[in-house]
PDB file of N, CA and C in Angstrom:
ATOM      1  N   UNK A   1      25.485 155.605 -10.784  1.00  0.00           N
ATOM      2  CA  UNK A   1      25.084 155.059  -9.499  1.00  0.00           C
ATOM      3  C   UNK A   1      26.223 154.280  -8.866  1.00  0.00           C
ATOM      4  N   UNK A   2      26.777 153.447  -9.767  1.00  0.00           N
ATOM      5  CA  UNK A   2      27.814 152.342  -9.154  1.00  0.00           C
ATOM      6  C   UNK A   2      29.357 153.053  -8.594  1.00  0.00           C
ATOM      7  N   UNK A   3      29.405 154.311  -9.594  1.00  0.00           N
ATOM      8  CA  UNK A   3      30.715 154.886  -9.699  1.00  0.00           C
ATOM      9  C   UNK A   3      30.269 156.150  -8.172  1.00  0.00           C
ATOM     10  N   UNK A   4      29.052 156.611  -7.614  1.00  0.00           N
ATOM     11  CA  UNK A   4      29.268 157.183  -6.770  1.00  0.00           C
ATOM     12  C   UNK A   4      28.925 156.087  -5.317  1.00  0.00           C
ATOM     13  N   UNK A   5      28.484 154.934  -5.591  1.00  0.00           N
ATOM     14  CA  UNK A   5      28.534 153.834  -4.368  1.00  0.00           C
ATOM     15  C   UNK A   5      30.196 153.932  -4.172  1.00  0.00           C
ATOM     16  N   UNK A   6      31.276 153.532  -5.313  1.00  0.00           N
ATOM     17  CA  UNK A   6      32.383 153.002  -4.825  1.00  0.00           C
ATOM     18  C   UNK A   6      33.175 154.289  -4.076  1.00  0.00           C
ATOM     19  N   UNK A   7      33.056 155.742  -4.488  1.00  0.00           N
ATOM     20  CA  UNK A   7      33.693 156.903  -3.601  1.00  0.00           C
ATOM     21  C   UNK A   7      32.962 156.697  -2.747  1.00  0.00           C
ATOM     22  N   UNK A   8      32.107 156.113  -2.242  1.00  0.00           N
ATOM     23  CA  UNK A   8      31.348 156.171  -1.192  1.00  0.00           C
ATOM     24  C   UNK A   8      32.093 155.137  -0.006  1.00  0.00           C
ATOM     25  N   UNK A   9      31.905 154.185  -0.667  1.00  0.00           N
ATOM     26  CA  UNK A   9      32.884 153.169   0.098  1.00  0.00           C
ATOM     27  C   UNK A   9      34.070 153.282   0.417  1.00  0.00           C
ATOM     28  N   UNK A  10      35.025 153.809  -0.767  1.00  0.00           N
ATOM     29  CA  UNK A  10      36.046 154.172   0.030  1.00  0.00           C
ATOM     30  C   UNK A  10      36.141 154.957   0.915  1.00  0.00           C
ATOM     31  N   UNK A  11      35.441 156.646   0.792  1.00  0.00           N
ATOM     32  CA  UNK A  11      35.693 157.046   1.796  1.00  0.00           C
ATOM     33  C   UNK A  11      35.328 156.791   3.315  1.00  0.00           C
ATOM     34  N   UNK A  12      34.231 155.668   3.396  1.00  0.00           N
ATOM     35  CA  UNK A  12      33.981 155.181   4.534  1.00  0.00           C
ATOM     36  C   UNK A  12      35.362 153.842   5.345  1.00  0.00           C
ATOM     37  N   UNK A  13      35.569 153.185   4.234  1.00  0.00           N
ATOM     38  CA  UNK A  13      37.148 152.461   4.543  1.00  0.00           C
ATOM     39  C   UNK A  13      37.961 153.587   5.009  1.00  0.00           C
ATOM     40  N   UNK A  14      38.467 154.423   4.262  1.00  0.00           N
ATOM     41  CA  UNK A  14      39.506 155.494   4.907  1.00  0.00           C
ATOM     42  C   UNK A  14      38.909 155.947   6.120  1.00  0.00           C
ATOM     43  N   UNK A  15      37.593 156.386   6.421  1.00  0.00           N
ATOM     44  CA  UNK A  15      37.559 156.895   7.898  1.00  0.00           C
ATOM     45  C   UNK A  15      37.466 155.807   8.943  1.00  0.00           C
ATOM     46  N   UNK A  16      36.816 154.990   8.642  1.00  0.00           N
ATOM     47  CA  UNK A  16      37.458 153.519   9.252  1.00  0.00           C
ATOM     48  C   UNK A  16      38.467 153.278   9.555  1.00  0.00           C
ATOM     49  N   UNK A  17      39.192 153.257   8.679  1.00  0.00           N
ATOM     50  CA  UNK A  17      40.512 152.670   9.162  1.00  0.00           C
ATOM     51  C   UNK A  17      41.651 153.802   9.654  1.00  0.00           C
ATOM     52  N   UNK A  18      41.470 155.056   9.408  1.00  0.00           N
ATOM     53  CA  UNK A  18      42.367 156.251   9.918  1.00  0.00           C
ATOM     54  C   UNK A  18      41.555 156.288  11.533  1.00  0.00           C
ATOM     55  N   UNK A  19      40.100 155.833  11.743  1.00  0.00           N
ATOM     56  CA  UNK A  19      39.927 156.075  13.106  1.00  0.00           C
ATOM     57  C   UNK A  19      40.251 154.991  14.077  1.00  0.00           C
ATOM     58  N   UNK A  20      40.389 154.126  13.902  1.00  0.00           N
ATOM     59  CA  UNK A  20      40.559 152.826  14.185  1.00  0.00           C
ATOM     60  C   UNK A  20      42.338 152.967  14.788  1.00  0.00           C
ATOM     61  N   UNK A  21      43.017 153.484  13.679  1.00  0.00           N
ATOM     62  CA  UNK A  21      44.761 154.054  14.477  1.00  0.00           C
ATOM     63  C   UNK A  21      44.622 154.915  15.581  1.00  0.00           C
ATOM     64  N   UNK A  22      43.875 155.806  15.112  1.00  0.00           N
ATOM     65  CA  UNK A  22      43.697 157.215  16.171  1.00  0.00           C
ATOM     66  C   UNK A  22      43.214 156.547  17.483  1.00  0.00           C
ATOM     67  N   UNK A  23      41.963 155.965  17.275  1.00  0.00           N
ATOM     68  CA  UNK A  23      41.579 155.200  18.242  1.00  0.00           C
ATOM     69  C   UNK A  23      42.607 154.542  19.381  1.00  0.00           C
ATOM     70  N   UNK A  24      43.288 153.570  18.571  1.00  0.00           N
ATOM     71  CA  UNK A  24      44.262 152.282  18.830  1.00  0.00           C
ATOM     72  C   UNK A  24      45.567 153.424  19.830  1.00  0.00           C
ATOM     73  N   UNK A  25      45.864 154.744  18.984  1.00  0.00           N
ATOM     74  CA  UNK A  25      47.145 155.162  19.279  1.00  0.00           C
ATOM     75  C   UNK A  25      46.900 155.912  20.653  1.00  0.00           C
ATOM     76  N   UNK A  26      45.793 156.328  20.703  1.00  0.00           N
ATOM     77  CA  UNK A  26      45.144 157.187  21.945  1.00  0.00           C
ATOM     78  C   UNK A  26      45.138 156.199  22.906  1.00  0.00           C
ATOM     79  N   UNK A  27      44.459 154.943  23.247  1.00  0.00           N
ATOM     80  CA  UNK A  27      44.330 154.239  23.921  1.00  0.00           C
ATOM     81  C   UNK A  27      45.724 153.954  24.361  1.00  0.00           C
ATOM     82  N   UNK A  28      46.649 153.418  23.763  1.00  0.00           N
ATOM     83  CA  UNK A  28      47.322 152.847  23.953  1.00  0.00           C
ATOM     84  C   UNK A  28      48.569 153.645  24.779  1.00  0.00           C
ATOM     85  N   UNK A  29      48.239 155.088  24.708  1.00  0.00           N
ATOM     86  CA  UNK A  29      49.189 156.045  25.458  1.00  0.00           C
ATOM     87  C   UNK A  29      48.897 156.735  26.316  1.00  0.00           C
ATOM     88  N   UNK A  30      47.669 156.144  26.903  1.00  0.00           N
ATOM     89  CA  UNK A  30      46.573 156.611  28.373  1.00  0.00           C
ATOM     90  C   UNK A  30      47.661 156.246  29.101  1.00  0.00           C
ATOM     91  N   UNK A  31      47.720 157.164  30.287  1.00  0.00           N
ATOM     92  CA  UNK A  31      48.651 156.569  31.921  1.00  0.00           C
ATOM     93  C   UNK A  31      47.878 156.309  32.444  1.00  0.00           C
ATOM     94  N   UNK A  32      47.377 154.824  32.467  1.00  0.00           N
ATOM     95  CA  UNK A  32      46.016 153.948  33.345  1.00  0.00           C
ATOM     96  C   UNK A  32      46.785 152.797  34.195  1.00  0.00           C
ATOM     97  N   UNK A  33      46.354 152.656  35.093  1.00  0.00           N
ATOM     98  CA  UNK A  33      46.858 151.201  35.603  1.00  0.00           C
ATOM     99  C   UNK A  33      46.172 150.256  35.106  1.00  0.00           C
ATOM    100  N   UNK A  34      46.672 148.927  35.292  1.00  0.00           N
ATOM    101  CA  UNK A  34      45.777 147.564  34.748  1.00  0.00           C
ATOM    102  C   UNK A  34      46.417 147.169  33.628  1.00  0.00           C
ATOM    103  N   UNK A  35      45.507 146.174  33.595  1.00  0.00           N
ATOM    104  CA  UNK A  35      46.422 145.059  31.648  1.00  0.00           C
ATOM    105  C   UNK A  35      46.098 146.066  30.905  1.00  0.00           C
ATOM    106  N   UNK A  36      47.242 146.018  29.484  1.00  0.00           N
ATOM    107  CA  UNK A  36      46.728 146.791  28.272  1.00  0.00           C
ATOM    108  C   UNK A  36      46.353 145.981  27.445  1.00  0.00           C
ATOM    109  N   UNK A  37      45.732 145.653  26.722  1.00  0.00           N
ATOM    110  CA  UNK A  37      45.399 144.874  25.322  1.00  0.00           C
ATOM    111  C   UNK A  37      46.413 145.174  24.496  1.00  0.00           C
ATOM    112  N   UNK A  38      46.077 143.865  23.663  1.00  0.00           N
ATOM    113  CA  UNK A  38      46.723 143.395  22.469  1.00  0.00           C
ATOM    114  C   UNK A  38      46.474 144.664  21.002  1.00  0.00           C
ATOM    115  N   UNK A  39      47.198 145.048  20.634  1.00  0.00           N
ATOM    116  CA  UNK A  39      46.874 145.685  19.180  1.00  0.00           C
ATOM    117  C   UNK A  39      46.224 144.818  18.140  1.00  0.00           C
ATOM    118  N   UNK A  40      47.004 143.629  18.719  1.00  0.00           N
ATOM    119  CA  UNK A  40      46.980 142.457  17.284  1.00  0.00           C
ATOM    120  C   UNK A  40      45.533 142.284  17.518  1.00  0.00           C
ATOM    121  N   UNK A  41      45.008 142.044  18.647  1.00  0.00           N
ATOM    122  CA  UNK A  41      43.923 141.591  19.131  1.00  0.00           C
ATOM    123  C   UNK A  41      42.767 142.563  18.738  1.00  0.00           C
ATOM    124  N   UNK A  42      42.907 144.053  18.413  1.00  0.00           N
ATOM    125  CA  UNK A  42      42.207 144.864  18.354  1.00  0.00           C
ATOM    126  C   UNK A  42      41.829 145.251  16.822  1.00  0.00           C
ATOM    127  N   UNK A  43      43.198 144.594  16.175  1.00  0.00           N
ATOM    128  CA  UNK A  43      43.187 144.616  14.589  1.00  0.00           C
ATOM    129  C   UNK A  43      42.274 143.497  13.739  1.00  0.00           C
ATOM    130  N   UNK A  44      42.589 142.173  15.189  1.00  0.00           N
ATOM    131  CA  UNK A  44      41.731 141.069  14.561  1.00  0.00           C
ATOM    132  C   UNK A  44      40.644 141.264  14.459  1.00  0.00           C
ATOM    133  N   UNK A  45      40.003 141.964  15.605  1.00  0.00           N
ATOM    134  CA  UNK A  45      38.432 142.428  15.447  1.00  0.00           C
ATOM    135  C   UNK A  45      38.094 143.507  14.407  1.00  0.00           C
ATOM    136  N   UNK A  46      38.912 144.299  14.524  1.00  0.00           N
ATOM    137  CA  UNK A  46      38.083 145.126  13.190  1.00  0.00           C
ATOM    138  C   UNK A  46      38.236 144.739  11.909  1.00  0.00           C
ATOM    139  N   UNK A  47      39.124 143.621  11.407  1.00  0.00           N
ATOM    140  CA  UNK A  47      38.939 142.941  10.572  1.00  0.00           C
ATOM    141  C   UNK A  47      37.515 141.986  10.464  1.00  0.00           C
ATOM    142  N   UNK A  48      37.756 141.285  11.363  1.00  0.00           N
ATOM    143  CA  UNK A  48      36.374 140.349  11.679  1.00  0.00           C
ATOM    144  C   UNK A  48      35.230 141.267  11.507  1.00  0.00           C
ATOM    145  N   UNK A  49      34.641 142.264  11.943  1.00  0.00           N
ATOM    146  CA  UNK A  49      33.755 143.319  11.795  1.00  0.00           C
ATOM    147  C   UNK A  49      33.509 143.493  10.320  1.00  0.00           C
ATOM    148  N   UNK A  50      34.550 144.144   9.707  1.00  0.00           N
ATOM    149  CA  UNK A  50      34.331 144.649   8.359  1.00  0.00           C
ATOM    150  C   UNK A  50      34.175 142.774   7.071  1.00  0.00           C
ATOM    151  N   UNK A  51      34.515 142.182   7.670  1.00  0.00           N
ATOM    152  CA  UNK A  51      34.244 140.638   7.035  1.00  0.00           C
ATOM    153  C   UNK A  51      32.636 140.790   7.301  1.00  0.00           C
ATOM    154  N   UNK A  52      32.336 140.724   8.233  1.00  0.00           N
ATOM    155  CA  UNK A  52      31.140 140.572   8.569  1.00  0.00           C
ATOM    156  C   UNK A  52      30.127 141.669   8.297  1.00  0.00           C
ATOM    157  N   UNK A  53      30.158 142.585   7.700  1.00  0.00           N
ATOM    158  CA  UNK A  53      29.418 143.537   7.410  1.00  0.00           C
ATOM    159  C   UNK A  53      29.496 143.849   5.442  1.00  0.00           C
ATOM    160  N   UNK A  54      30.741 143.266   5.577  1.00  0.00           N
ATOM    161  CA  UNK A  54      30.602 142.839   3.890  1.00  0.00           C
ATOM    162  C   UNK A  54      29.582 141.255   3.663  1.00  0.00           C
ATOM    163  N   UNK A  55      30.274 141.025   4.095  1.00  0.00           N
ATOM    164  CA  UNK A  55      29.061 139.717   3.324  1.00  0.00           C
ATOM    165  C   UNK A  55      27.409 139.996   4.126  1.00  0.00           C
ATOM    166  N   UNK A  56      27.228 140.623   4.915  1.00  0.00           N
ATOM    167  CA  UNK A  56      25.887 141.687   5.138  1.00  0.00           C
ATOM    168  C   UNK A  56      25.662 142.199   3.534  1.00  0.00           C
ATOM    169  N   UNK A  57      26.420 143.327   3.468  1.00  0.00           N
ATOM    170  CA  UNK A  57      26.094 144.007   2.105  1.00  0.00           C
ATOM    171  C   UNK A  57      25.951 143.004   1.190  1.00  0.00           C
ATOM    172  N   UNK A  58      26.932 141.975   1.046  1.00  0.00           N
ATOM    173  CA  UNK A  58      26.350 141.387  -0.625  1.00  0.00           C
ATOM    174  C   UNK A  58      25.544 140.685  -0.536  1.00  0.00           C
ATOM    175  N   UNK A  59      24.899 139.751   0.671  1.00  0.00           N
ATOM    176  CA  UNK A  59      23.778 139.095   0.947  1.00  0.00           C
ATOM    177  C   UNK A  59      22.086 140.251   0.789  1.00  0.00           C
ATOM    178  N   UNK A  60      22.913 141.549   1.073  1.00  0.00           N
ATOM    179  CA  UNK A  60      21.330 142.600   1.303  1.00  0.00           C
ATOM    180  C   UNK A  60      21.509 142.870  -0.362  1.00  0.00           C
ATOM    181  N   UNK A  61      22.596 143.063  -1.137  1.00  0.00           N
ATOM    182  CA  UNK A  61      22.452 143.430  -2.578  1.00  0.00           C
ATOM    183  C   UNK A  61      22.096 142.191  -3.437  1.00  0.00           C
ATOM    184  N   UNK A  62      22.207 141.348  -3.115  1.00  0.00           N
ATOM    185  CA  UNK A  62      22.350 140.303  -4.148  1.00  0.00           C
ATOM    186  C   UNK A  62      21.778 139.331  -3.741  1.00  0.00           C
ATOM    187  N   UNK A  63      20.386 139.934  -3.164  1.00  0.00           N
ATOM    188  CA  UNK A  63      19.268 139.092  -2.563  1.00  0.00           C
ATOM    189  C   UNK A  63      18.447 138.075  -4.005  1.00  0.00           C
ATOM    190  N   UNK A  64      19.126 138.220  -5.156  1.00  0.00           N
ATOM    191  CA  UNK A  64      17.814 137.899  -5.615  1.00  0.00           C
ATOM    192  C   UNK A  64      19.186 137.279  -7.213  1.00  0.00           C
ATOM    193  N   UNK A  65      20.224 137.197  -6.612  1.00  0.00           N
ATOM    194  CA  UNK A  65      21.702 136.526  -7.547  1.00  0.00           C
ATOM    195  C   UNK A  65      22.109 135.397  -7.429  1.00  0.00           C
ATOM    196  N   UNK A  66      22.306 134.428  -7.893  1.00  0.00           N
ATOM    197  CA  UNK A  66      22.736 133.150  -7.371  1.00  0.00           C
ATOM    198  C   UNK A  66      23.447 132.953  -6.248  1.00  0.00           C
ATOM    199  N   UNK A  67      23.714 131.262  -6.022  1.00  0.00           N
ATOM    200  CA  UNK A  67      24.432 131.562  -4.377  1.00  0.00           C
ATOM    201  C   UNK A  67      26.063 132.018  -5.291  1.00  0.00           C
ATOM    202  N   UNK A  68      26.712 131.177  -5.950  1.00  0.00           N
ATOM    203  CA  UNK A  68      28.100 131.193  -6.833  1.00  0.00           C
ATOM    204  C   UNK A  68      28.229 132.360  -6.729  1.00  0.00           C
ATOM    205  N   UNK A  69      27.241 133.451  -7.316  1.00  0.00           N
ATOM    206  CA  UNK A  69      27.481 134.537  -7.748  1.00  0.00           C
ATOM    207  C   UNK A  69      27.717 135.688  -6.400  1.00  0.00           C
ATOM    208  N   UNK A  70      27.013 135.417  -5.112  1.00  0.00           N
ATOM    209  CA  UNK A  70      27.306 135.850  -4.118  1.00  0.00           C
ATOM    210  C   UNK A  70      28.730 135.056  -3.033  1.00  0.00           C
ATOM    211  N   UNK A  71      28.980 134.426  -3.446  1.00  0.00           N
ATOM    212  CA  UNK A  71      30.685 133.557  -2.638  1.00  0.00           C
ATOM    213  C   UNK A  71      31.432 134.611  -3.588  1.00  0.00           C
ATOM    214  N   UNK A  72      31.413 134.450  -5.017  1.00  0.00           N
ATOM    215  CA  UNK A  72      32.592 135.140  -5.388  1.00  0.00           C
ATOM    216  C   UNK A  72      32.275 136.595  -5.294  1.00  0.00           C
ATOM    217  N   UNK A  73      31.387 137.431  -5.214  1.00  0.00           N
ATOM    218  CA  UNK A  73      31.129 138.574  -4.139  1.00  0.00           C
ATOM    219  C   UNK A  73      31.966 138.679  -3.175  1.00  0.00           C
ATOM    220  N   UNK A  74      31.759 137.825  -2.431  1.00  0.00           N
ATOM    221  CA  UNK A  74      32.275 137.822  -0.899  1.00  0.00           C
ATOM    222  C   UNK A  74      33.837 137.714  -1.401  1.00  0.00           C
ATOM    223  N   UNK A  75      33.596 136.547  -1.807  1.00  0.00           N
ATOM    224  CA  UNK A  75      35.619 136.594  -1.689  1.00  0.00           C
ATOM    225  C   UNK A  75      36.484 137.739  -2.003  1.00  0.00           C
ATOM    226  N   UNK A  76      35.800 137.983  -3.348  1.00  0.00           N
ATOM    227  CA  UNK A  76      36.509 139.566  -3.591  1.00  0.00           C
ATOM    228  C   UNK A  76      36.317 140.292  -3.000  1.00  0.00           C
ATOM    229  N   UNK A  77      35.242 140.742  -1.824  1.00  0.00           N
ATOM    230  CA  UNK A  77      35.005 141.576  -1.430  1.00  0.00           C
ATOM    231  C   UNK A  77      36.481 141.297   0.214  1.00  0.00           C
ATOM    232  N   UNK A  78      36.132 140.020   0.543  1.00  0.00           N
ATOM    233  CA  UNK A  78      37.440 139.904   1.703  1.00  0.00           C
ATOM    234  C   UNK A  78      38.666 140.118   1.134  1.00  0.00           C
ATOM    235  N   UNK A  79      38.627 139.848   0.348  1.00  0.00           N
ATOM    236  CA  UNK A  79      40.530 140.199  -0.183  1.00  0.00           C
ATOM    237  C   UNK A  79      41.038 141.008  -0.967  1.00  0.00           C
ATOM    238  N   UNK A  80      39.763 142.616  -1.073  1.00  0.00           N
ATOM    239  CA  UNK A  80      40.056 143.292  -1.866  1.00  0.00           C
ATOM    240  C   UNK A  80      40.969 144.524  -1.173  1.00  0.00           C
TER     241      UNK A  80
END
């Protein structure tokens, strides 16, 4: 179970984050008039996103685990 959650996850990180360039690289080479955004700015958010949807998951898995045991969840889960 655990060993087909984690191919699972990764391959959702990899399409995440390969669409997220594609995304970023397309946008960014439109001939539009007007301001362009920040990359940095666009990176901060999908960071912030995936922070926030991890500690979703370990709060929805580990509904019923100590709090300790869900922080160090989280942490590893942000800085993995």
């Amino acid at each position: 179970m655990f060993a087909n959650l984690k191919y699972v996850s990764l391959g959702i990180l990899v399409f995440q984050t390969t669409s997220l360039v594609l995304t970023m690289r397309y946008s960014r080479t439109l001939k539009e008039e007007g301001p362009r955004y920040l990359s940095s700015t666009a990176v901060v958010v999908a960071e912030l996103l995936k922070i926030m949807a991890c500690i979703l998951l370990v709060y929805k898995d580990s509904s019923h685990v100590s709090v300790k045991n869900s922080y160090n969840s989280i942490i590893f889960c942000v800085y993995a």
